[in-house]
Protein backbone atom coordinates (compact mmCIF):
# COMPACT_ATOMS: atom_id res chain seq x y z
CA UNK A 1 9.75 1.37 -7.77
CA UNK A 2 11.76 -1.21 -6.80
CA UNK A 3 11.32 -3.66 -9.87
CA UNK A 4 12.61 -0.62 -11.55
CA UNK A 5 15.63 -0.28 -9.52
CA UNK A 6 16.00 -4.14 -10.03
CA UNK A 7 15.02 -5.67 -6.80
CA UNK A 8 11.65 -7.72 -7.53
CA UNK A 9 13.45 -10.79 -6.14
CA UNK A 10 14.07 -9.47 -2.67
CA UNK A 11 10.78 -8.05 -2.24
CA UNK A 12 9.57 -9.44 0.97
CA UNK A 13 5.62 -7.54 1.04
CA UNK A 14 3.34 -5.24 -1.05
CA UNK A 15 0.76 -2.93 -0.89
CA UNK A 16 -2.55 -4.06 -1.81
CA UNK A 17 -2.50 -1.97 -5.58
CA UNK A 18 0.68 -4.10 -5.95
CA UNK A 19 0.26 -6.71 -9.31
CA UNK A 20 2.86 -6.15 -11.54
CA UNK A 21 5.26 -7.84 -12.23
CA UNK A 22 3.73 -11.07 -11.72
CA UNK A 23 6.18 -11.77 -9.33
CA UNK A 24 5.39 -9.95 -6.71
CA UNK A 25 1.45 -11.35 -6.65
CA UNK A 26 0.97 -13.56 -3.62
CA UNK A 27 3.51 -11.76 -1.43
CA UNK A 28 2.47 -10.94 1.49
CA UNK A 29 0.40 -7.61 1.79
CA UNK A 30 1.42 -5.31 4.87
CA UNK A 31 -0.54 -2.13 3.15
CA UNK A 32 -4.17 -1.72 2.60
CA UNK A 33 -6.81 1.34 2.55
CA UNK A 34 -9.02 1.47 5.80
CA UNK A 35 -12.15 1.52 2.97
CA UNK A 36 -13.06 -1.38 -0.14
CA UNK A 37 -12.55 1.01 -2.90
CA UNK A 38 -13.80 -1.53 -5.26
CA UNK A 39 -17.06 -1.10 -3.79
CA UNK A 40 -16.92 2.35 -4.23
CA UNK A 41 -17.39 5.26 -6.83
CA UNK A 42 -14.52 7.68 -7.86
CA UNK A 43 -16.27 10.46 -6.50
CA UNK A 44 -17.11 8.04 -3.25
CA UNK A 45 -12.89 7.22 -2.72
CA UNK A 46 -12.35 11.37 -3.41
CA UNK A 47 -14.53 12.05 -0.27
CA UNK A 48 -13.06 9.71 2.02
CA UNK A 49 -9.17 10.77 1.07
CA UNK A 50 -9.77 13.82 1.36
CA UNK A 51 -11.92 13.55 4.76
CA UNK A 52 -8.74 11.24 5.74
CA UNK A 53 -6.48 14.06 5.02
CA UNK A 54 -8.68 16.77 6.45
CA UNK A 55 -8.16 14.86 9.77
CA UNK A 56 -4.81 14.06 9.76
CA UNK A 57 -4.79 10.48 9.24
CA UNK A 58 -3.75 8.44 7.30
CA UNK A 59 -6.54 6.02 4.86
CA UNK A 60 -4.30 3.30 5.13
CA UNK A 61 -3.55 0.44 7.67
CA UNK A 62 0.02 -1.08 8.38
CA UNK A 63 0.18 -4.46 9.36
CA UNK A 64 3.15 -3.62 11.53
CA UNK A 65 2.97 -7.51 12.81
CA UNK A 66 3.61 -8.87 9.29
CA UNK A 67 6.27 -6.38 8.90
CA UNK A 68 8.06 -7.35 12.04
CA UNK A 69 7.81 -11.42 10.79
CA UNK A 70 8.66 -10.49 7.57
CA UNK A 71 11.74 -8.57 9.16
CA UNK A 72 13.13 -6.41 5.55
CA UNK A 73 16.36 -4.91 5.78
CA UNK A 74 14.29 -1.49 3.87
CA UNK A 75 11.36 -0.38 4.04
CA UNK A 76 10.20 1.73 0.39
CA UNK A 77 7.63 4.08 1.26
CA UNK A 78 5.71 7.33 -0.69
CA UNK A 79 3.51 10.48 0.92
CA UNK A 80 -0.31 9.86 -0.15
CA UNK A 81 -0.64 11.84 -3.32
CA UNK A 82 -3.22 14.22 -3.44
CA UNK A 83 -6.50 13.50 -5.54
């Protein structure tokens, strides 16, 4: 989203699916799932979104630290899409 809107340089962190463009790779990550999804099947990752969602919660973890040292002036977020 906000390579598209032009601002790849002032990214500051990334979510873990976050590789493209190139220059974003080896910024800090401040979002990543609770779970390894690559050591999981589709059907496996399915399950535990939508147990995640039956509960409540979210399948994610903020590093809220790293946000706070990394102090951005915005923060880009999205809902968790349904799968």
């Amino acid at each position: 989203m906000a390579h598209c809107l032009g601002l790849t340089e002032q990214l500051v962190g990334v979510t873990h699916e976050c590789r493209d463009p190139a220059a974003v790779v080896g910024l800090p990550v401040v979002v990543r799932p609770k779970f390894d999804s690559n050591q999981l099947t589709q059907t496996e990752i399915d399950r535990l979104y939508s147990d995640f969602a039956r509960r409540g919660e979210s399948p994610y973890l903020v590093d809220l630290d790293q946000i706070e040292r990394l102090r951005p002036d915005v923060v880009l977020t999205q809902a968790v899409c349904d799968v």
